[in-house]
PDB file of N, CA and C in Angstrom:
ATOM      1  N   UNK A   1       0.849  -1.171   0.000  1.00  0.00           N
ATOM      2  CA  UNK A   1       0.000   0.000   0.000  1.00  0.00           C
ATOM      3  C   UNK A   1       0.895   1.234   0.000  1.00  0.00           C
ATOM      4  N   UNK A   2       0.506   2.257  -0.835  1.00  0.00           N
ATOM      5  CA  UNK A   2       1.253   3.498  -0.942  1.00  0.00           C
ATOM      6  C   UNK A   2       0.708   4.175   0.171  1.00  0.00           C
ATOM      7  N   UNK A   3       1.438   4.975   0.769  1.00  0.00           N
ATOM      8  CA  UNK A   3       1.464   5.893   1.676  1.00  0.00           C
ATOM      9  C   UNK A   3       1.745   7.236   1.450  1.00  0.00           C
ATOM     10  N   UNK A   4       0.992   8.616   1.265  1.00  0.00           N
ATOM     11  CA  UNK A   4       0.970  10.078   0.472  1.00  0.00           C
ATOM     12  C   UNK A   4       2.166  10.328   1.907  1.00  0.00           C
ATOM     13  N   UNK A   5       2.902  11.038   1.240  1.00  0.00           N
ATOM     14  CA  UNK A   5       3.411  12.108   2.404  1.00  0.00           C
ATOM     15  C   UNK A   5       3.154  13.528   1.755  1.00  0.00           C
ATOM     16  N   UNK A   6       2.314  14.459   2.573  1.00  0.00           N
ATOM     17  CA  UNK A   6       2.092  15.744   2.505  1.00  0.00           C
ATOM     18  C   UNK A   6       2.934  16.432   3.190  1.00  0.00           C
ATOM     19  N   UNK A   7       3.794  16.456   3.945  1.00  0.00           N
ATOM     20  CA  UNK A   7       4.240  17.507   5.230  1.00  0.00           C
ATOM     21  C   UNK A   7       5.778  17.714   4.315  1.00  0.00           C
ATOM     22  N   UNK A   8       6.271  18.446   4.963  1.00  0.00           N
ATOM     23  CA  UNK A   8       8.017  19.267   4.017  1.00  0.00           C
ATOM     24  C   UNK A   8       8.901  18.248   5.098  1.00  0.00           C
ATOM     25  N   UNK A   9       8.623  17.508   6.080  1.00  0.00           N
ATOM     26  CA  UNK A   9       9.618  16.598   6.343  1.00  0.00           C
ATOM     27  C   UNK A   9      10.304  15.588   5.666  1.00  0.00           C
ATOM     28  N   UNK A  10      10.971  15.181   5.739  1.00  0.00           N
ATOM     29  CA  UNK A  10      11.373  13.670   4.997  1.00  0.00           C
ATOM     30  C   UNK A  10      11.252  12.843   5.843  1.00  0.00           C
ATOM     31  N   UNK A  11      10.588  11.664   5.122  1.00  0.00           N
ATOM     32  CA  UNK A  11      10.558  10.677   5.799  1.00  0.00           C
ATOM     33  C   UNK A  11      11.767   9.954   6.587  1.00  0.00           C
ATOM     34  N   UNK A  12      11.966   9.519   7.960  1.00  0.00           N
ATOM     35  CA  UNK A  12      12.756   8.941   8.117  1.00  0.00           C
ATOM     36  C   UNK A  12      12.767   7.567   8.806  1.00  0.00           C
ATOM     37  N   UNK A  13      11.713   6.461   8.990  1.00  0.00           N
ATOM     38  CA  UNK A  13      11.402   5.877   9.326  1.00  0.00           C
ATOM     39  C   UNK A  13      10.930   4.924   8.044  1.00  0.00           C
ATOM     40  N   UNK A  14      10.401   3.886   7.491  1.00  0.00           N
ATOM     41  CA  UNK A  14       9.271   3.204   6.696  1.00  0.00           C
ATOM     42  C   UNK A  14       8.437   2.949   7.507  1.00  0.00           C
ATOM     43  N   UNK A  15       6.949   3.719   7.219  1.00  0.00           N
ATOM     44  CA  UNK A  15       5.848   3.420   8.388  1.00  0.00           C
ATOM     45  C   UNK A  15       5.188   1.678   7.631  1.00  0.00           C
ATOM     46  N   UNK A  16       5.214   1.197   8.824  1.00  0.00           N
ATOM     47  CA  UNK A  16       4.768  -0.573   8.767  1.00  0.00           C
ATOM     48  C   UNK A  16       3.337  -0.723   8.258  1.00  0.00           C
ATOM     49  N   UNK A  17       2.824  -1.685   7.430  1.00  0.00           N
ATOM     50  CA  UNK A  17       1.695  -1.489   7.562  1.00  0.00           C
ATOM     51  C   UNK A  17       0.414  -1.979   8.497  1.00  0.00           C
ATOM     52  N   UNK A  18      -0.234  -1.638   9.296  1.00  0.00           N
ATOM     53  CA  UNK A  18      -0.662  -1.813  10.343  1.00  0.00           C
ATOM     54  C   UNK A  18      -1.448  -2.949  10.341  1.00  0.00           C
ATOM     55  N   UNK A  19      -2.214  -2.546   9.207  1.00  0.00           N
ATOM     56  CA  UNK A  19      -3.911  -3.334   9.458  1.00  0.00           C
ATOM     57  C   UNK A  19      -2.948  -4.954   8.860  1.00  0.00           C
ATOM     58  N   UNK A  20      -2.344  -4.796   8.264  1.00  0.00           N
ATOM     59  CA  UNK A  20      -1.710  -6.529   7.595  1.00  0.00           C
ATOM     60  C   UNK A  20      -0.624  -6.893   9.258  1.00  0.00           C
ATOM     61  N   UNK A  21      -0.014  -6.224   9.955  1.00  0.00           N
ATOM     62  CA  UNK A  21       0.104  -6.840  11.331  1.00  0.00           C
ATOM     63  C   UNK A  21      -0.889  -7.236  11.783  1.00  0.00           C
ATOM     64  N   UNK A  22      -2.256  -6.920  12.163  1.00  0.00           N
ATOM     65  CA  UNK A  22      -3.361  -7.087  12.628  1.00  0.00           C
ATOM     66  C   UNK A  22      -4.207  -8.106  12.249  1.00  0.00           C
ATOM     67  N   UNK A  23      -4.078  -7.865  10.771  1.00  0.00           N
ATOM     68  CA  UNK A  23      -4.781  -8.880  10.507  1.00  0.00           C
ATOM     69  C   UNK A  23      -4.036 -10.693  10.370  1.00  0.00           C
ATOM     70  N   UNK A  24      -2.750 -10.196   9.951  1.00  0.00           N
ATOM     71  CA  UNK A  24      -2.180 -11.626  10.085  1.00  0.00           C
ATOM     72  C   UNK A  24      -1.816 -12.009  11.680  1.00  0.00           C
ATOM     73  N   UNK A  25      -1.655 -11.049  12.965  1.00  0.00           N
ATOM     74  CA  UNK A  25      -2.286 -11.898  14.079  1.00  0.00           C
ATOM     75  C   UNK A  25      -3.547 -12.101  14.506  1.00  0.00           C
ATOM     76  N   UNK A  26      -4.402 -11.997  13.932  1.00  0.00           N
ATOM     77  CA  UNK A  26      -5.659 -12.504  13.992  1.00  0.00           C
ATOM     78  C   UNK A  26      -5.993 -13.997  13.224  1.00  0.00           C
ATOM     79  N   UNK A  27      -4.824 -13.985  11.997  1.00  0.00           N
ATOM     80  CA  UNK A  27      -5.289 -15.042  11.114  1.00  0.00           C
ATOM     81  C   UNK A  27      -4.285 -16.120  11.952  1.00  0.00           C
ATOM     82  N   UNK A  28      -3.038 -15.765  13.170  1.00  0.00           N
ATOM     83  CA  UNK A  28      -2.763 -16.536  13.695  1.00  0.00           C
ATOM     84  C   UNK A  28      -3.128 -17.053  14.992  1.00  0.00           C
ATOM     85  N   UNK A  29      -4.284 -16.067  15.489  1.00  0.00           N
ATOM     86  CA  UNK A  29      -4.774 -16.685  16.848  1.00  0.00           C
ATOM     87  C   UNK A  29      -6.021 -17.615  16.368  1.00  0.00           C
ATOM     88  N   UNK A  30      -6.638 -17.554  14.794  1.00  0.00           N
ATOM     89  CA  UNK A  30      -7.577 -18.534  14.816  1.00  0.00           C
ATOM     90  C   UNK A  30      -6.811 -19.806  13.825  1.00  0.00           C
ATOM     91  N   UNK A  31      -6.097 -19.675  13.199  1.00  0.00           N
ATOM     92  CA  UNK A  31      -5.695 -20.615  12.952  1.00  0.00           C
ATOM     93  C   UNK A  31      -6.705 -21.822  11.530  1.00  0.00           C
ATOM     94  N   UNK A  32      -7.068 -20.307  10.934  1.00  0.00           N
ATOM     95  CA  UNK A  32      -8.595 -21.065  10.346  1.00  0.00           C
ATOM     96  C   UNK A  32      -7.684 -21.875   9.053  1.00  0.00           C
ATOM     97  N   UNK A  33      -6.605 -21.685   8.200  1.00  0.00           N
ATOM     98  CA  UNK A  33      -6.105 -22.423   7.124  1.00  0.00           C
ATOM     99  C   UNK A  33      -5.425 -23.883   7.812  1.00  0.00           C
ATOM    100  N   UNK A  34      -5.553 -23.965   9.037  1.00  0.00           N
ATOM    101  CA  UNK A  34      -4.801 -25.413   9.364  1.00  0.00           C
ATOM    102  C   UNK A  34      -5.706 -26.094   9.766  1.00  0.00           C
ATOM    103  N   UNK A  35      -6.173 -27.443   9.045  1.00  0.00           N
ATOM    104  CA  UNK A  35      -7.042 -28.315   9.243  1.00  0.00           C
ATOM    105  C   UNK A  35      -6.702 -28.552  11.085  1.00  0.00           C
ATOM    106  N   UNK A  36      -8.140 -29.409  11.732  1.00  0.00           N
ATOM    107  CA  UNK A  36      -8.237 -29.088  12.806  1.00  0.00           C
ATOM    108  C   UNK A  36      -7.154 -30.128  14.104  1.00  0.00           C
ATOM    109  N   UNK A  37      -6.570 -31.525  13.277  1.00  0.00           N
ATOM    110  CA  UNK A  37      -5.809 -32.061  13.543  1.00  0.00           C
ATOM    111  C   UNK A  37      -4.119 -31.596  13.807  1.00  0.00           C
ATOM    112  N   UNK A  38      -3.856 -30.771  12.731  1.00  0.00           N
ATOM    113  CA  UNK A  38      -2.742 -30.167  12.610  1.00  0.00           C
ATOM    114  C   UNK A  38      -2.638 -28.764  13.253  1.00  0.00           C
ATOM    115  N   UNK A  39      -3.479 -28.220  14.236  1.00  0.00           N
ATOM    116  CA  UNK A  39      -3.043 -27.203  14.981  1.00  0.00           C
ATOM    117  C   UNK A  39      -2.434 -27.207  16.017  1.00  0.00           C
ATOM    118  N   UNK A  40      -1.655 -26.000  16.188  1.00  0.00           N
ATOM    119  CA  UNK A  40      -0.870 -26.012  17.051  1.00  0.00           C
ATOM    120  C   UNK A  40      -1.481 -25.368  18.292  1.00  0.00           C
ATOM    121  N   UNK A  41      -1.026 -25.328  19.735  1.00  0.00           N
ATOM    122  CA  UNK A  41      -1.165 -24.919  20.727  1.00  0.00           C
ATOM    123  C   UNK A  41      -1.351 -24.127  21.021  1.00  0.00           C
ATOM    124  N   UNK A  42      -1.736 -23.014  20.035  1.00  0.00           N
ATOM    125  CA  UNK A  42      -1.797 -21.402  20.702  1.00  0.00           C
ATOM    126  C   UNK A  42      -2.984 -20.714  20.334  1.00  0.00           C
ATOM    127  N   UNK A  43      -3.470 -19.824  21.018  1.00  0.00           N
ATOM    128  CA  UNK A  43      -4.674 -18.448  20.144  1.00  0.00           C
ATOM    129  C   UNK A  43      -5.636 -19.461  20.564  1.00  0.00           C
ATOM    130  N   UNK A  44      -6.798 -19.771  19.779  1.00  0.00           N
ATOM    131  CA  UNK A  44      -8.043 -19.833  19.797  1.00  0.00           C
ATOM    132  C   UNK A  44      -8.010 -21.415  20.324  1.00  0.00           C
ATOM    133  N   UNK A  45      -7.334 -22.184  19.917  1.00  0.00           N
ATOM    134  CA  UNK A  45      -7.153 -23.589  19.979  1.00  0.00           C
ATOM    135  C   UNK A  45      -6.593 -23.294  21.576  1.00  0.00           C
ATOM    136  N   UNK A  46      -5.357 -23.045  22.135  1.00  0.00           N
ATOM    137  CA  UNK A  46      -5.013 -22.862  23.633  1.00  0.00           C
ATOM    138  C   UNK A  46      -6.308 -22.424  24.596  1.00  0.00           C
ATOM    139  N   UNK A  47      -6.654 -21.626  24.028  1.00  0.00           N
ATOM    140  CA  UNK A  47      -8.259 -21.078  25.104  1.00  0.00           C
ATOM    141  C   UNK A  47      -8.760 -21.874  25.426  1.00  0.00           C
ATOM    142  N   UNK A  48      -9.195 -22.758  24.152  1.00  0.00           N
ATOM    143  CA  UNK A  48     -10.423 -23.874  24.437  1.00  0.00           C
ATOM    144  C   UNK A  48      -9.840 -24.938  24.943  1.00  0.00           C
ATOM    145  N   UNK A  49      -8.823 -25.433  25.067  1.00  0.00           N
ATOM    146  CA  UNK A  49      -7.971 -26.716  25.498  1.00  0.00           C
ATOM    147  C   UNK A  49      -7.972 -26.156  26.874  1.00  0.00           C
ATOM    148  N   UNK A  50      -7.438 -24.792  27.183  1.00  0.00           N
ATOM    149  CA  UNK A  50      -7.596 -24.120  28.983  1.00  0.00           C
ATOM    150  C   UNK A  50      -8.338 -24.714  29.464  1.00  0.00           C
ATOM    151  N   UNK A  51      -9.950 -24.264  29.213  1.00  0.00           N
ATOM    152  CA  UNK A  51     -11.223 -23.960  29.613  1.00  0.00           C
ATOM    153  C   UNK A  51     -11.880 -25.308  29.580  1.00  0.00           C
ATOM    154  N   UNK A  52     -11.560 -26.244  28.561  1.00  0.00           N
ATOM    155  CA  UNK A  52     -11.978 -27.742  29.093  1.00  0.00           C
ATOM    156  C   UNK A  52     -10.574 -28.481  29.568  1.00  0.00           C
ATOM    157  N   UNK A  53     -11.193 -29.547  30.049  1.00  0.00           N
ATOM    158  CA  UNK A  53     -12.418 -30.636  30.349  1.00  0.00           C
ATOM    159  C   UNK A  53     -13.402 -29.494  31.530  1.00  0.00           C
ATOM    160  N   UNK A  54     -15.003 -29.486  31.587  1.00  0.00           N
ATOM    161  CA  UNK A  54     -15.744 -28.965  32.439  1.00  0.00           C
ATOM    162  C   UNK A  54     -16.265 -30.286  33.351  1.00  0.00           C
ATOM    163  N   UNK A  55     -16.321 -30.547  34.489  1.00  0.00           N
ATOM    164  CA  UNK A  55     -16.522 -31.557  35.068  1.00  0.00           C
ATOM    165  C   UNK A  55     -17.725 -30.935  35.828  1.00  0.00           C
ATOM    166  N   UNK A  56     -18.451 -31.982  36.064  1.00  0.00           N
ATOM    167  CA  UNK A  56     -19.459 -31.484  37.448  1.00  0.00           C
ATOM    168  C   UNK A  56     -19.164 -31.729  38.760  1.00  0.00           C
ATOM    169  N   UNK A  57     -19.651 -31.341  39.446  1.00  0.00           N
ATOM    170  CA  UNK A  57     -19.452 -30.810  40.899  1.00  0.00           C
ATOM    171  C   UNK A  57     -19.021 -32.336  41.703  1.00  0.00           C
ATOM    172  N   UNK A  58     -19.770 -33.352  41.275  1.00  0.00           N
ATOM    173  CA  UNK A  58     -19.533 -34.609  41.848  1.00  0.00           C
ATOM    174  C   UNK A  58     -18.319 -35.623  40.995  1.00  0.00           C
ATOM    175  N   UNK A  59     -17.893 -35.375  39.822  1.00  0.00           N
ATOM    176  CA  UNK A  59     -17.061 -36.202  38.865  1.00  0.00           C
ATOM    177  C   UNK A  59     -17.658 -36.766  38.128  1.00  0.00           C
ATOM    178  N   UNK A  60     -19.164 -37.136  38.276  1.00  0.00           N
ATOM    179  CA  UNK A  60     -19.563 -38.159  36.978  1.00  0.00           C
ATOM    180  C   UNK A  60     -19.869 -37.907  35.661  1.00  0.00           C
ATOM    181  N   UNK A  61     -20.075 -36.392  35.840  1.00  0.00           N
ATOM    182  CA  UNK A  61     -20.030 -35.764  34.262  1.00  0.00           C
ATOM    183  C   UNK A  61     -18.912 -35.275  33.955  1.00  0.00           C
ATOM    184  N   UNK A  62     -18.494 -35.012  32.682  1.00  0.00           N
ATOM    185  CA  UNK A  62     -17.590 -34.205  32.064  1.00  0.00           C
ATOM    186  C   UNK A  62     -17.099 -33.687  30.481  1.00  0.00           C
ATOM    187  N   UNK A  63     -17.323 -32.281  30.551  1.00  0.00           N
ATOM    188  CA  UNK A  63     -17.687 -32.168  28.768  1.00  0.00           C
ATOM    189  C   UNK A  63     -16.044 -32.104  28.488  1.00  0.00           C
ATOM    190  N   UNK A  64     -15.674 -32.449  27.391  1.00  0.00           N
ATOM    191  CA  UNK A  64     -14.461 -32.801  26.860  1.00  0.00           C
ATOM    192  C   UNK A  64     -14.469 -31.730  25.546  1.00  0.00           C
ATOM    193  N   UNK A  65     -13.512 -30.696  25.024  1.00  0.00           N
ATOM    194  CA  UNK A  65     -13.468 -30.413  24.237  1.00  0.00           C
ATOM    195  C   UNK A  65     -12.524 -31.479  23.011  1.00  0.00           C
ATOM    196  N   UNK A  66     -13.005 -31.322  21.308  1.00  0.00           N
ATOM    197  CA  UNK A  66     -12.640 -32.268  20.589  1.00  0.00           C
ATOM    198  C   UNK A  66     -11.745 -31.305  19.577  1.00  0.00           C
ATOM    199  N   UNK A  67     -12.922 -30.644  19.001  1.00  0.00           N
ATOM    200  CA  UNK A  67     -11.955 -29.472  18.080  1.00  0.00           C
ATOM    201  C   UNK A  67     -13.162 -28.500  17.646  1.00  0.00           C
ATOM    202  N   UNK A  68     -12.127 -27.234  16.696  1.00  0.00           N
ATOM    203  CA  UNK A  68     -13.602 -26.304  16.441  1.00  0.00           C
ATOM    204  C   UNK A  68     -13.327 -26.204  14.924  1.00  0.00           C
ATOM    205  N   UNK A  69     -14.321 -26.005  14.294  1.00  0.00           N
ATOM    206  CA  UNK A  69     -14.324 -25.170  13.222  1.00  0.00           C
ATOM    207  C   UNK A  69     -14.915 -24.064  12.481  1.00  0.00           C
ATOM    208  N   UNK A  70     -14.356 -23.198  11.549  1.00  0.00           N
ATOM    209  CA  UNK A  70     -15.111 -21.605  11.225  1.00  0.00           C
ATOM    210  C   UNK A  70     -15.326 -22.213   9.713  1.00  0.00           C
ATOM    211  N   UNK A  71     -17.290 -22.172   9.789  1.00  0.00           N
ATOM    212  CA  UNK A  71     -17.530 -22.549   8.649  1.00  0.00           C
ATOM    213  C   UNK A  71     -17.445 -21.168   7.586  1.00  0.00           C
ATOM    214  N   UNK A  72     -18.015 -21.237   6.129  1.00  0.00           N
ATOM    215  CA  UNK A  72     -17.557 -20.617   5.716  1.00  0.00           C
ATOM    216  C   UNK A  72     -18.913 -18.949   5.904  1.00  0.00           C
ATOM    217  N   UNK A  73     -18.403 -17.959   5.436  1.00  0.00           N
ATOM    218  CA  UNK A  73     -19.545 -16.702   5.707  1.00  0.00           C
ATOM    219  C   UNK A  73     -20.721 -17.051   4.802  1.00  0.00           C
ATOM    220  N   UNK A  74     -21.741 -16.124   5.131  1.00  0.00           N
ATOM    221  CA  UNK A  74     -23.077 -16.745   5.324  1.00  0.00           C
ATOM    222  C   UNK A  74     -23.298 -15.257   3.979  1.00  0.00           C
ATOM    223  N   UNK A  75     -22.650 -14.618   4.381  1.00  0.00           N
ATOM    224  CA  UNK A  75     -22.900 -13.246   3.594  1.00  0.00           C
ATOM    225  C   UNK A  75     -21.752 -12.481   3.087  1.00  0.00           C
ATOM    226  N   UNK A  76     -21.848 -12.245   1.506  1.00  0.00           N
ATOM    227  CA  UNK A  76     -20.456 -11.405   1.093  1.00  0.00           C
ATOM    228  C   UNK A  76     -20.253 -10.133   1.912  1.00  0.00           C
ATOM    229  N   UNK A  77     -18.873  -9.201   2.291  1.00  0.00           N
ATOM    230  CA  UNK A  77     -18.925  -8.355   2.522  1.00  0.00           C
ATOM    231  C   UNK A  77     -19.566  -6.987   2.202  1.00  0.00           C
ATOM    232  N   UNK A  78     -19.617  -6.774   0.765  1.00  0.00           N
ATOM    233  CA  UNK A  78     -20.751  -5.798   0.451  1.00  0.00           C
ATOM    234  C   UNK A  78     -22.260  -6.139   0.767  1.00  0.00           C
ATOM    235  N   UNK A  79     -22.834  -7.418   1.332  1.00  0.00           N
ATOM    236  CA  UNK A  79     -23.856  -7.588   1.918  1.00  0.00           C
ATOM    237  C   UNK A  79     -24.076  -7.289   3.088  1.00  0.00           C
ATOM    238  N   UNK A  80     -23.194  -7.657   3.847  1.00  0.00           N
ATOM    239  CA  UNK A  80     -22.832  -7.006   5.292  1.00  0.00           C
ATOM    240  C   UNK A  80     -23.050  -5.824   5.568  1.00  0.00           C
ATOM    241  N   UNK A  81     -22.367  -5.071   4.408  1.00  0.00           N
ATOM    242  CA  UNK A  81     -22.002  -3.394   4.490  1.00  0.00           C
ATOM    243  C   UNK A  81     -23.679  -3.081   3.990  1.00  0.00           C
ATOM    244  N   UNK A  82     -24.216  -3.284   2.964  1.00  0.00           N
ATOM    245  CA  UNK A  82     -26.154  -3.256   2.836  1.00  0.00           C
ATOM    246  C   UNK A  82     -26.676  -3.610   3.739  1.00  0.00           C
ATOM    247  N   UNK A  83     -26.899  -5.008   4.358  1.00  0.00           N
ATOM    248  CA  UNK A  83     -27.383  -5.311   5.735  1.00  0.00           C
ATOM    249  C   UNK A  83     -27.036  -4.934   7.363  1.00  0.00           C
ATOM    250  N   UNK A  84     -26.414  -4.175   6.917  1.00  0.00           N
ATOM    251  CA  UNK A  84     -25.462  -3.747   8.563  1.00  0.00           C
ATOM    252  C   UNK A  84     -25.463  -4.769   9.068  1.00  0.00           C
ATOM    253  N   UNK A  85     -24.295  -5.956   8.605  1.00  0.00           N
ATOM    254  CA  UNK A  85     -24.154  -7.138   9.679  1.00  0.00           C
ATOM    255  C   UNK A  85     -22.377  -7.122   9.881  1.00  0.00           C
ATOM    256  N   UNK A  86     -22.073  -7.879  10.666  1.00  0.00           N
ATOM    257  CA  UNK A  86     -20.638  -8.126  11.031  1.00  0.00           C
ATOM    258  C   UNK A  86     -20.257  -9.576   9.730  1.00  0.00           C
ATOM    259  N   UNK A  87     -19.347  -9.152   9.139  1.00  0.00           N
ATOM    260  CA  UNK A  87     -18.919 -10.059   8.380  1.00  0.00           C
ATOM    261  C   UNK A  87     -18.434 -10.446   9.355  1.00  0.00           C
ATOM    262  N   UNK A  88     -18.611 -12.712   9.005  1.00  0.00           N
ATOM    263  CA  UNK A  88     -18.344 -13.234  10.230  1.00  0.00           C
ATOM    264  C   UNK A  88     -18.096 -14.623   9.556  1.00  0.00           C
ATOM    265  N   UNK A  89     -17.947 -15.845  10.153  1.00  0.00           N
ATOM    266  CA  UNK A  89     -18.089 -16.573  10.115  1.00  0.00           C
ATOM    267  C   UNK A  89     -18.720 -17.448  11.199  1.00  0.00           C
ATOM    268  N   UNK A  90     -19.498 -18.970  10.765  1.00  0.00           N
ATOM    269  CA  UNK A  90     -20.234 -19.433  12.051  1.00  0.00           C
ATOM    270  C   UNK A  90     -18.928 -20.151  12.536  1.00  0.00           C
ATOM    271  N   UNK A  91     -19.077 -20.037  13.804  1.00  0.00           N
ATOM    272  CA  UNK A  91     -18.093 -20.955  14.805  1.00  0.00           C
ATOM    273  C   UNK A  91     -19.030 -21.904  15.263  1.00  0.00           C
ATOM    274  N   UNK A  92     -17.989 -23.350  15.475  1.00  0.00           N
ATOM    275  CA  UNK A  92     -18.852 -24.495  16.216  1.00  0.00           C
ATOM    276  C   UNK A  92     -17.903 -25.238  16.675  1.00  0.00           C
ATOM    277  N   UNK A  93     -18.004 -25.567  17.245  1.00  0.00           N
ATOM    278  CA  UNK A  93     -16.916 -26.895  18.405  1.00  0.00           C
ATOM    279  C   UNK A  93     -17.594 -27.829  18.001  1.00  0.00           C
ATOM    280  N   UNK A  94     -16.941 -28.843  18.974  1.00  0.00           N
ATOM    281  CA  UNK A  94     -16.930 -30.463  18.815  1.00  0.00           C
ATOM    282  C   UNK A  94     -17.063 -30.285  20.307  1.00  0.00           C
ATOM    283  N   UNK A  95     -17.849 -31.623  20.975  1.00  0.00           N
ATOM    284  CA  UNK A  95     -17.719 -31.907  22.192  1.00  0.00           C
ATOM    285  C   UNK A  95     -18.010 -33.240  22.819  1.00  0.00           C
ATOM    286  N   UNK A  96     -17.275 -33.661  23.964  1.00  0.00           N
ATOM    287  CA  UNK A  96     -17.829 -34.878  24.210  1.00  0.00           C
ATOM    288  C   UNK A  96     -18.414 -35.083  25.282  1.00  0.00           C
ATOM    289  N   UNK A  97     -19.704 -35.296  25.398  1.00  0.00           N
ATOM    290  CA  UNK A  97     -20.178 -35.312  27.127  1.00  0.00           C
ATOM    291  C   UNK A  97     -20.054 -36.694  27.515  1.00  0.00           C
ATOM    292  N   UNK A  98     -19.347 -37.049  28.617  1.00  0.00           N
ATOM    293  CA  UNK A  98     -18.314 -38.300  29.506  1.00  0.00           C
ATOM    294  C   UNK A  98     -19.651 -38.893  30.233  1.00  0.00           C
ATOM    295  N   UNK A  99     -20.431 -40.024  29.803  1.00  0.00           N
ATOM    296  CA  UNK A  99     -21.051 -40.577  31.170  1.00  0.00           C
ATOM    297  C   UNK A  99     -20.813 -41.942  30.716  1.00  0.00           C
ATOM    298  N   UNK A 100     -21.850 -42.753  31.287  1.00  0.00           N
ATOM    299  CA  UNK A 100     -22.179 -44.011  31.116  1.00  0.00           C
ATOM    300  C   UNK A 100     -21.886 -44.117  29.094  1.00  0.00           C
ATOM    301  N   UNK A 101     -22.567 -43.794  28.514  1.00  0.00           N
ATOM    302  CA  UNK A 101     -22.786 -43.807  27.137  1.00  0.00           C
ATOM    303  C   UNK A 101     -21.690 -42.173  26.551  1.00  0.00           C
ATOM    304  N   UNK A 102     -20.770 -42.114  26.102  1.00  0.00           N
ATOM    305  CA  UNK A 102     -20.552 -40.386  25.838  1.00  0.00           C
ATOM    306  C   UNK A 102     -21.157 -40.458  24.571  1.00  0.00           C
ATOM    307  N   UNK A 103     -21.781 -38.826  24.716  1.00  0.00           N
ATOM    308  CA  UNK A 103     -22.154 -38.248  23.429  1.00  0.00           C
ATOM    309  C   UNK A 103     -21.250 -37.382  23.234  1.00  0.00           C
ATOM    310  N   UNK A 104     -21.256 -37.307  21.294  1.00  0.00           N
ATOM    311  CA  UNK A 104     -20.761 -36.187  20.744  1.00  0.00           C
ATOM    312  C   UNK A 104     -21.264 -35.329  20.165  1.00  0.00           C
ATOM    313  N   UNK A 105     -21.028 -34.037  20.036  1.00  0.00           N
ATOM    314  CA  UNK A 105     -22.050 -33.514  19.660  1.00  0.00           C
ATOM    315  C   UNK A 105     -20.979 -31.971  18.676  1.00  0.00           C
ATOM    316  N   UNK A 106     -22.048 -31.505  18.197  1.00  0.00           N
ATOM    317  CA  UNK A 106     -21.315 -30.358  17.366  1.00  0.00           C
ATOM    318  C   UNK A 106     -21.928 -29.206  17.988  1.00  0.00           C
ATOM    319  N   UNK A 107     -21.617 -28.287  18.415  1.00  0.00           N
ATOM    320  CA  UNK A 107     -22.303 -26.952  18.839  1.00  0.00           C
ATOM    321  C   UNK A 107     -21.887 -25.657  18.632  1.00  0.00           C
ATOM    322  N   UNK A 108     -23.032 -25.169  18.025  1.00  0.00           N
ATOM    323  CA  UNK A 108     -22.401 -23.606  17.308  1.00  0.00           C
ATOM    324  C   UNK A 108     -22.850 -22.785  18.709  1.00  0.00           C
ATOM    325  N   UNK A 109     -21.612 -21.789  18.124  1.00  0.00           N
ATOM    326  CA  UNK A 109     -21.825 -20.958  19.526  1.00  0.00           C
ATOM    327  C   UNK A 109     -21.615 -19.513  18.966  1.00  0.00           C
ATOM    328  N   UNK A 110     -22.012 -19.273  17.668  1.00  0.00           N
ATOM    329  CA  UNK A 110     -21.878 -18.180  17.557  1.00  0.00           C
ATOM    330  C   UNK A 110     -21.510 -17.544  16.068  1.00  0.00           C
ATOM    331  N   UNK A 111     -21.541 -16.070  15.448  1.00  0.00           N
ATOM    332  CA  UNK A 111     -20.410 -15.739  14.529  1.00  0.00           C
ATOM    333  C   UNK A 111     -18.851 -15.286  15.042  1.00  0.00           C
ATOM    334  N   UNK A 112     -18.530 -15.469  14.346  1.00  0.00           N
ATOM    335  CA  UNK A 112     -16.901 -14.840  14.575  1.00  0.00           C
ATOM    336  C   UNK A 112     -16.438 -13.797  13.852  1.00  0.00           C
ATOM    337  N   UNK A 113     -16.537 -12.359  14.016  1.00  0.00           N
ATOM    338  CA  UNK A 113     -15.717 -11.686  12.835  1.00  0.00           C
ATOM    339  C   UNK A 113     -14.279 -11.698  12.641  1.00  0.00           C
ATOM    340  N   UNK A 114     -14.217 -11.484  11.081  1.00  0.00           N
ATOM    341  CA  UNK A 114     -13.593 -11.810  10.500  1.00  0.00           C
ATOM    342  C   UNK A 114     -13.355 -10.579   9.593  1.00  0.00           C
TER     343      UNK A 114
END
């Protein structure tokens, strides 16, 4: 991206470009181009590995996280920008609830912008 300089200074620095820092740590805390086997330990994947296993109060339950994935957007960005919505994608986990029988289950929990 070109950058105007108006002012009688000279530049003496190369200003970085911001929003591509930003956005490529964002594209590394979700981790959305690495299938869900091959991720690594950090950003969005570390949170959810934190935050489970959820056990109940006595031990006999326990939800197990499996993996997540960001399906694809629901709406182009110039639709977004007409609809006043958050370009996003749907998020959904994997989960396993631990009893006698475990279930698995898929659960959306939301959009994600993007």
């Amino acid at each position: 991206m070109d950058v105007k300089q108006f002012g009688k200074a000279q530049e003496l620095l190369a200003v970085p470009d911001l929003i591509e820092i930003q956005t490529r740590s964002y594209e590394d805390f979700l981790q959305s181009r690495v299938t869900p086997e091959k991720r690594d330990d950090k950003g969005l994947e570390a949170l959810l590995r934190e935050i489970f296993p959820i056990e109940s109060y006595d031990g006999k339950y326990s939800l197990e996280y499996i993996k997540y994935e960001l399906g694809k957007p629901l709406y182009t960005i110039d639709q977004c920008r007409q609809l006043r919505l958050t370009y996003g994608r749907p998020f959904r986990i994997w989960v396993r609830l631990n009893k006698e029988q475990p279930i698995e289950e898929e659960v959306y929990l939301g959009e994600l912008p993007i």
